[in-house]
C-alpha atoms as a PDB file:
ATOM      1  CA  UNK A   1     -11.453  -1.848 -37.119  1.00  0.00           C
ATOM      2  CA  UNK A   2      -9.987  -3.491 -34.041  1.00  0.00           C
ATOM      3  CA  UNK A   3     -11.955  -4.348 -31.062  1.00  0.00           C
ATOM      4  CA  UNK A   4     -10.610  -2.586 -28.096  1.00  0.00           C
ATOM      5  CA  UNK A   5      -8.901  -5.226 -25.903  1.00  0.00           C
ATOM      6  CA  UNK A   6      -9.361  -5.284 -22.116  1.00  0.00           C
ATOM      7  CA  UNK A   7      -6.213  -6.056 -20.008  1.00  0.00           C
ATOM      8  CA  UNK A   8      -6.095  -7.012 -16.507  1.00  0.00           C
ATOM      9  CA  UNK A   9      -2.597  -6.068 -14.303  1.00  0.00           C
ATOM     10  CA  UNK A  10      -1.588  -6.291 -11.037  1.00  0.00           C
ATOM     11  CA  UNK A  11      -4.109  -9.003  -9.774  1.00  0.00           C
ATOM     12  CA  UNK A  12      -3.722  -9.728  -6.420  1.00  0.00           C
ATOM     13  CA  UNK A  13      -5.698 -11.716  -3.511  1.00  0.00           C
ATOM     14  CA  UNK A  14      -8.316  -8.694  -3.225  1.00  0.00           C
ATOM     15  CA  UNK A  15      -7.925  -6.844  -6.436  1.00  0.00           C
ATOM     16  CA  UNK A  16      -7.268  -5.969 -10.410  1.00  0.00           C
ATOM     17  CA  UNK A  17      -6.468  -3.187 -12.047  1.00  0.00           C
ATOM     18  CA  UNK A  18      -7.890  -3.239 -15.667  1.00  0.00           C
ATOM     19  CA  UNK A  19      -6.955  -1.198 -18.316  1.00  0.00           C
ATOM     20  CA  UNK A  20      -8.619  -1.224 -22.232  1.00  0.00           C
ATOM     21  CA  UNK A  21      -7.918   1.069 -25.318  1.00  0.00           C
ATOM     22  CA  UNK A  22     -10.480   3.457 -26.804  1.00  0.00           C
ATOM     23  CA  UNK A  23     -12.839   2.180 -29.091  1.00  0.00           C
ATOM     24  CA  UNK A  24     -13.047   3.880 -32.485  1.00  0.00           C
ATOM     25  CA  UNK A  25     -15.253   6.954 -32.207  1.00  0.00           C
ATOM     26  CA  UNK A  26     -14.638   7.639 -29.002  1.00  0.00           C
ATOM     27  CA  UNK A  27     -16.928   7.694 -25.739  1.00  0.00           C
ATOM     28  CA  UNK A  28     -17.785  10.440 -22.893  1.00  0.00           C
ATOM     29  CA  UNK A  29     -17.465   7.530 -20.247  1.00  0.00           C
ATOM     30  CA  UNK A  30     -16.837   3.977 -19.646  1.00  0.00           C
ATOM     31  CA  UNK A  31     -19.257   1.259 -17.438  1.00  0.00           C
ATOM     32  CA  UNK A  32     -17.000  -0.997 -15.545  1.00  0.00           C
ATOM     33  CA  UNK A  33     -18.858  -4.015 -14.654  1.00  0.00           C
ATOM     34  CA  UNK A  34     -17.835  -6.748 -12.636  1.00  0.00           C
ATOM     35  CA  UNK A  35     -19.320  -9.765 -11.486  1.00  0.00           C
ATOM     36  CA  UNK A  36     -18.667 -12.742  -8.482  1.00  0.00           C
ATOM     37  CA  UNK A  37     -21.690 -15.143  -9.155  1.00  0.00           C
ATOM     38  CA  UNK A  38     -24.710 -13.640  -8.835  1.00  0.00           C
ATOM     39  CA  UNK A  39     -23.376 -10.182  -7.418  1.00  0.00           C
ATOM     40  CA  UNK A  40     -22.351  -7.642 -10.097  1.00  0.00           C
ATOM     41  CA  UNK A  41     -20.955  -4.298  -9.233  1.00  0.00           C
ATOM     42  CA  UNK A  42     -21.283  -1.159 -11.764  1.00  0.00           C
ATOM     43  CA  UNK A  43     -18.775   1.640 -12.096  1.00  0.00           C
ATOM     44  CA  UNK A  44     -17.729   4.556 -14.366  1.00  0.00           C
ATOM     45  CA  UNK A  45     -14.954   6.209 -15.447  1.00  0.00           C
ATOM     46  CA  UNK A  46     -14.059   8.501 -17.740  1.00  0.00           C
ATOM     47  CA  UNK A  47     -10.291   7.183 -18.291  1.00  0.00           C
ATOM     48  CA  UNK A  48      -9.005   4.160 -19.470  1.00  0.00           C
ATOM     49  CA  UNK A  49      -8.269   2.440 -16.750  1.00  0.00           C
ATOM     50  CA  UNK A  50      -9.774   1.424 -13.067  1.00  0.00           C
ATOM     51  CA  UNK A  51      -9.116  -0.522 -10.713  1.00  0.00           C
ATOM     52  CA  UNK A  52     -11.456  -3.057  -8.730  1.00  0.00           C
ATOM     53  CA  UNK A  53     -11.189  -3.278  -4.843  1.00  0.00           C
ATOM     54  CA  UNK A  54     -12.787  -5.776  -1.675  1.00  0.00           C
ATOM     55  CA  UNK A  55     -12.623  -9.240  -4.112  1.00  0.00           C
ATOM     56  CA  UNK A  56     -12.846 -12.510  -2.933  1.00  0.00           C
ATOM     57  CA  UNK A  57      -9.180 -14.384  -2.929  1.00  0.00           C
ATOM     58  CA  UNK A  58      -9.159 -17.527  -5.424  1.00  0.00           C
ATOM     59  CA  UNK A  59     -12.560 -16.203  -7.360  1.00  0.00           C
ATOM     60  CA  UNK A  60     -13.393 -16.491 -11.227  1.00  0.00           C
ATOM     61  CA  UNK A  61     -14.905 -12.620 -12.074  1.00  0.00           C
ATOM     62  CA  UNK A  62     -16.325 -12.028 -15.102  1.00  0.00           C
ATOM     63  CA  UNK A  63     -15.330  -8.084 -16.088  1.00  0.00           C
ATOM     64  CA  UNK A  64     -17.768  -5.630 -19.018  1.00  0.00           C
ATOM     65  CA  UNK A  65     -16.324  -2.563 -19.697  1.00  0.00           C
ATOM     66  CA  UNK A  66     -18.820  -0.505 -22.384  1.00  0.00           C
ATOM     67  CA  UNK A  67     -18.300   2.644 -24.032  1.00  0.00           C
ATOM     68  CA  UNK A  68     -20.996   5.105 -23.530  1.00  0.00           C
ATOM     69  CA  UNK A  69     -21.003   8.047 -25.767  1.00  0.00           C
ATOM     70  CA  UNK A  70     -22.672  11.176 -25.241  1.00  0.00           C
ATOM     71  CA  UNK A  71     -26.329  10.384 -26.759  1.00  0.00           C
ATOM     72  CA  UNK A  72     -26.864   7.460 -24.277  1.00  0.00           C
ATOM     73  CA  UNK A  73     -29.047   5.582 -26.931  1.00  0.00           C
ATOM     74  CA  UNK A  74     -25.873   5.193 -28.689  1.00  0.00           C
ATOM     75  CA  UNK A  75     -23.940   2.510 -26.624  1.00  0.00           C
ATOM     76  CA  UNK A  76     -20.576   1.880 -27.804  1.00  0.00           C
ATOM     77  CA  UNK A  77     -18.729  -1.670 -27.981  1.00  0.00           C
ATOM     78  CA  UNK A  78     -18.630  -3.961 -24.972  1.00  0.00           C
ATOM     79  CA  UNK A  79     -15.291  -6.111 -24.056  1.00  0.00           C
ATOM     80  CA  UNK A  80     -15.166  -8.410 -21.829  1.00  0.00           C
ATOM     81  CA  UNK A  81     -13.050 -11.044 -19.802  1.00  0.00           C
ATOM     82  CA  UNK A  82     -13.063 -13.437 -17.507  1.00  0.00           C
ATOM     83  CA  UNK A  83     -10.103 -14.090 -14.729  1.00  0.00           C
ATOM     84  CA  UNK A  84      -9.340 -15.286 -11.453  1.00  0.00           C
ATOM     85  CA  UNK A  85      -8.374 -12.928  -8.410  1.00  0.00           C
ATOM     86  CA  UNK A  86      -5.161 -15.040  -6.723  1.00  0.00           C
ATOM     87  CA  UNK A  87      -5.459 -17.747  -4.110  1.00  0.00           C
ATOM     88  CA  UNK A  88      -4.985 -16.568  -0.503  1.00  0.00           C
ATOM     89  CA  UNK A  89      -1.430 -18.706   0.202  1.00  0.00           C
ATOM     90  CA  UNK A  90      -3.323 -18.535   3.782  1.00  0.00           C
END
């Protein structure tokens, strides 16, 4: 099958929204993950898409989405990227 592809869209100083398609088999809920260094933030969501607030300006963040299904032992497929908020023109 394909692997579910995470997309990242209107990145600004301070935030991203990122968007991914449903993996095969479906999932109750996604985990949003997102880390700045050593400082990783956990969400969920049960659509598609979310968007992540308060980031640094000019900072590499490394982003995890995972599928959970409903039997919790049964974690779905992870995607991940990496990308930069944008430099403050400050």
């Amino acid at each position: 099958g394909t692997s579910p592809n995470l997309t990242v869209t209107e990145l600004t100083t301070s935030s991203m929204h990122v968007t991914w398609s449903k993996p095969e088999g479906g999932s109750s809920f996604y985990r949003v993950q997102w880390a700045e260094g050593e400082n990783s933030k956990v969400n969920t969501t049960i659509n598609t898409f979310f968007t992540i607030n308060d980031l640094t300006p000019g900072f590499q963040y490394s982003i995890t989405v995972v599928a959970v299904a409903v039997n919790l032992s049964n974690k779905g497929e992870e995607i991940s990227e990496s990308t930069f908020t944008r430099k403050s023109n400050l």
